[in-house]
Protein backbone atom coordinates (compact mmCIF):
# COMPACT_ATOMS: atom_id res chain seq x y z
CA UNK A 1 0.00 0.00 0.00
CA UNK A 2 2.54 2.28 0.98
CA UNK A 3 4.48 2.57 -2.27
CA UNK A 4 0.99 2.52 -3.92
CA UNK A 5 0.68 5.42 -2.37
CA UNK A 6 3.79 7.05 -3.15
CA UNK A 7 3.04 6.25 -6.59
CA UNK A 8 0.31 7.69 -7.29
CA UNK A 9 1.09 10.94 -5.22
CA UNK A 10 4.11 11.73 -7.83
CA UNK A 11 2.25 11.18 -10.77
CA UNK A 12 -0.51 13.24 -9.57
CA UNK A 13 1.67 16.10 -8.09
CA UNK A 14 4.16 15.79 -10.67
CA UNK A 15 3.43 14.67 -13.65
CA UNK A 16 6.57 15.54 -15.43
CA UNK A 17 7.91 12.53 -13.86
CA UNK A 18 7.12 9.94 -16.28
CA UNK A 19 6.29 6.57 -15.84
CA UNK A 20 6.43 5.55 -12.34
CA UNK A 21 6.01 1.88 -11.69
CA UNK A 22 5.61 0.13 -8.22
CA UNK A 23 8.72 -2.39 -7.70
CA UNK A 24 12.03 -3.05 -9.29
CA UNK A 25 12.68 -1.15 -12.31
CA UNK A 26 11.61 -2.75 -15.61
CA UNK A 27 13.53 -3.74 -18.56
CA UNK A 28 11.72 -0.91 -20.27
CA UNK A 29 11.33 1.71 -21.12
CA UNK A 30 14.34 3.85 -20.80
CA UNK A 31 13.08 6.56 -18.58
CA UNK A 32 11.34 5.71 -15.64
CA UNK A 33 11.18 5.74 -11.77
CA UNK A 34 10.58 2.74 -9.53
CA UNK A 35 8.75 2.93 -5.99
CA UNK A 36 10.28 0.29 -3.57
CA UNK A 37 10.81 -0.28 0.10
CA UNK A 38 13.34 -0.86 2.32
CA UNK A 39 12.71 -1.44 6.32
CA UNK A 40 12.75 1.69 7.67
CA UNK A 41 12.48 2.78 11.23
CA UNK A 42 11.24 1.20 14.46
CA UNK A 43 7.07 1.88 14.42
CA UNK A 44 5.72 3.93 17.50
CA UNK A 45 3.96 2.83 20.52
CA UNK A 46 1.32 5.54 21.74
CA UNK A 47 0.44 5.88 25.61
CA UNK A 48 -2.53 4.56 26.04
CA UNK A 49 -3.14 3.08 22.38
CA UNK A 50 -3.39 -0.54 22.06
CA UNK A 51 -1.38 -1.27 19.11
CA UNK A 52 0.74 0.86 16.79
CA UNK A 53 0.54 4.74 16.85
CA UNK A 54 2.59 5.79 14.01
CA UNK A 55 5.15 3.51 11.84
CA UNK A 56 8.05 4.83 9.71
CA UNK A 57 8.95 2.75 6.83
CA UNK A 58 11.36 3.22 4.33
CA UNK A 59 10.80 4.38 0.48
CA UNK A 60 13.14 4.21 -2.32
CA UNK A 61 13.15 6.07 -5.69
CA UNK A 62 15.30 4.46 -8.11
CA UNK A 63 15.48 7.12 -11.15
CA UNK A 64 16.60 6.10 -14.96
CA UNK A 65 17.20 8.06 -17.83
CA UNK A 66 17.83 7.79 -21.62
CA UNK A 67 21.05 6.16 -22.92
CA UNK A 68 23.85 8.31 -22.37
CA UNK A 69 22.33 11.24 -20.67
CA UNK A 70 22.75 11.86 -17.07
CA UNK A 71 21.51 15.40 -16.72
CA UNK A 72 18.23 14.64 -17.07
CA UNK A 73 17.36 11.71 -15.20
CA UNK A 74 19.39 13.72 -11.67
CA UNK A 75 17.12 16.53 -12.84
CA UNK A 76 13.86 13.97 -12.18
CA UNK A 77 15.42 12.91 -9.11
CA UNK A 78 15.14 16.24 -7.89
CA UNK A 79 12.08 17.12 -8.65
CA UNK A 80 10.87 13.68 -7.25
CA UNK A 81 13.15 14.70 -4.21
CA UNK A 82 11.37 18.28 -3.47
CA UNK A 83 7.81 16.66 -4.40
CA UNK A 84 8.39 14.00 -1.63
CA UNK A 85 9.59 16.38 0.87
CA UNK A 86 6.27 18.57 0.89
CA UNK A 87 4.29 15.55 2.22
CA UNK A 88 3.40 16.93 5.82
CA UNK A 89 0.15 16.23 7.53
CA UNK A 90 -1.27 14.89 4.36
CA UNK A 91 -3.43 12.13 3.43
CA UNK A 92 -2.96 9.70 0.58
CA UNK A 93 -5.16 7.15 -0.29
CA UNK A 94 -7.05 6.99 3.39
CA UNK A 95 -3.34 7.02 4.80
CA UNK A 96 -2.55 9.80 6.75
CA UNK A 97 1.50 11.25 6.68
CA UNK A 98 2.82 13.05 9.37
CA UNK A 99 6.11 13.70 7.47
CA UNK A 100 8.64 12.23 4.80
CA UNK A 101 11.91 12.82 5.63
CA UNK A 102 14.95 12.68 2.69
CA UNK A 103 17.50 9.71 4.13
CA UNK A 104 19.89 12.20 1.47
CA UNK A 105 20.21 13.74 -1.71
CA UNK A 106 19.70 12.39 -5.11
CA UNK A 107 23.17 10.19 -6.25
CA UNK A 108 24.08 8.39 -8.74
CA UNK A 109 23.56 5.01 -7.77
CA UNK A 110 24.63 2.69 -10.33
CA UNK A 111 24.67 2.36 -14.67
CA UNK A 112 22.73 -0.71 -16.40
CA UNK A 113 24.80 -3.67 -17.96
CA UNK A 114 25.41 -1.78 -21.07
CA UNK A 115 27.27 1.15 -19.36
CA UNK A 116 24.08 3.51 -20.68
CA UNK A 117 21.53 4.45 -18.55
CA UNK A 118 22.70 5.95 -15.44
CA UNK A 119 19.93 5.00 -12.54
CA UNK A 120 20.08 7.75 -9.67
CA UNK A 121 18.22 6.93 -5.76
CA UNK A 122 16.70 8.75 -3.26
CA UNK A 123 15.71 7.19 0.07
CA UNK A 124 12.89 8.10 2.55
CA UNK A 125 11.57 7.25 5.94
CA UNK A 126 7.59 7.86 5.70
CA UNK A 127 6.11 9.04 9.28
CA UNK A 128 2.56 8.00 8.93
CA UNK A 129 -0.08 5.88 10.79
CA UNK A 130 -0.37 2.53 9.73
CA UNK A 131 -2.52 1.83 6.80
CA UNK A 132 -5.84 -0.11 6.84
CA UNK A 133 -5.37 -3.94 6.42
């Protein structure tokens, strides 16, 4: 649900973006970002709430661009990177965020098996309450 979420927030709030697809990045096409997860934080007990209060998991951006072109998929990243870190006190999909908080910068993670598409990441921890079952 989570990277659901995330999902469709970008492509709503940011369309410039591209395709966004939830998981590992696909074969194709060229340009594209992939949603994933990662563990996260510890979740949040709340005095006097039976269960969990708030949890923070993590969320991953993985960022690809054209063959040989680097400027433009860091310049994605970015804006992926700024659109992410106005989530405060906001509710996606029934889910309501506290705050998303930038683990760091856009970088360069990694280049595909042919040398030509340059992938860049961003990682988040998501503050939110959990989502419905």
């Amino acid at each position: 649900m989570l990277r659901d979420e995330i999902a469709a927030y970008l492509a709503t709030v940011t369309p410039s973006l591209g395709l966004i697809k939830v998981g590992p990045l696909p074969a194709t096409p060229d340009v594209c970002i992939a949603v994933g997860g990662y563990g996260g934080a510890p979740p949040t007990h709340g005095f006097g709430i039976s269960g969990l209060q708030y949890e923070e998991p993590g969320v991953q951006l993985l960022v690809r661009g054209a063959p040989h072109d680097s400027v433009e998929p860091e310049a994605r990243a970015q804006r992926a990177y700024q659109a992410m870190a106005k989530i405060q006190g906001m509710t996606l999909s029934g889910t309501k965020y506290l705050m998303v908080r930038p683990q760091q910068s856009p970088m360069e993670l990694k280049r595909d098996d042919q040398d030509t598409r340059v992938v860049f990441d961003v990682n988040f921890l998501c503050e939110k309450e959990p989502s419905a079952a």
